[in-house]
Protein backbone atom coordinates (compact mmCIF):
# COMPACT_ATOMS: atom_id res chain seq x y z
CA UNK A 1 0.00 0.00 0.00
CA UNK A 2 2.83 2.42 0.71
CA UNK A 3 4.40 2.06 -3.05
CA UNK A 4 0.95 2.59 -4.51
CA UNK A 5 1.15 5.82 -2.17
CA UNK A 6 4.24 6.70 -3.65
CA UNK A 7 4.08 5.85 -6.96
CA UNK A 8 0.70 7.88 -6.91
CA UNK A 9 2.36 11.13 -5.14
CA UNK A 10 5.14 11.08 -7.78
CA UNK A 11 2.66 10.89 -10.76
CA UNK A 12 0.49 13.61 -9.28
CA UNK A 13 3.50 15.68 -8.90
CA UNK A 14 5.23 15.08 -12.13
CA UNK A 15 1.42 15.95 -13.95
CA UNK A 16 1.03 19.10 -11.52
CA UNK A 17 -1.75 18.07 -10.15
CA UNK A 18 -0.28 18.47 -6.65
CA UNK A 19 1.65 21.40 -4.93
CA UNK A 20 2.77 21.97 -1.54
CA UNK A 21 2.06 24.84 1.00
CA UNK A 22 4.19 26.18 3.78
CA UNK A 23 3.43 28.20 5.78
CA UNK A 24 5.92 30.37 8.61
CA UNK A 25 3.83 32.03 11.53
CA UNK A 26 5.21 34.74 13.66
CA UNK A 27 3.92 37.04 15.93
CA UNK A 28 5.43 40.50 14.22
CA UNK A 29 5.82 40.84 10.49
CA UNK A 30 8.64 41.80 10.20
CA UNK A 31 10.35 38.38 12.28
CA UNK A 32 9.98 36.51 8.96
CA UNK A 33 11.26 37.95 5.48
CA UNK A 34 8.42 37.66 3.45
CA UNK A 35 10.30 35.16 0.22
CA UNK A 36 11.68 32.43 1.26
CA UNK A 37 14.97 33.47 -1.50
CA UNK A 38 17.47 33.13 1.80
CA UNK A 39 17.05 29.27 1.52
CA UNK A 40 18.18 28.86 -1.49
CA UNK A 41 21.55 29.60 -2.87
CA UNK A 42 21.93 31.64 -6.22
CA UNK A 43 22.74 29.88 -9.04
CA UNK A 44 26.05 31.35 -11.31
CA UNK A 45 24.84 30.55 -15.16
């Protein structure tokens, strides 16, 4: 049952038919920066 899971979480994902959601609570604004760009490192092209 857990492959069928799987395999059906990677199809939905690779068709779009799924997306993900996170969300950062804080209790002033200005705690959180409001993209998330920090996280990810810059690519050089």
């Amino acid at each position: 049952m857990w492959r069928y899971y799987l395999h059906g979480a990677e199809t939905g994902f690779a068709e779009g038919h799924m997306v993900i959601h996170q969300l950062q609570l804080a209790k002033a604004r200005s705690t959180v920066p409001m993209a998330r760009d920090y996280l990810y490192p810059a690519r050089n092209s």
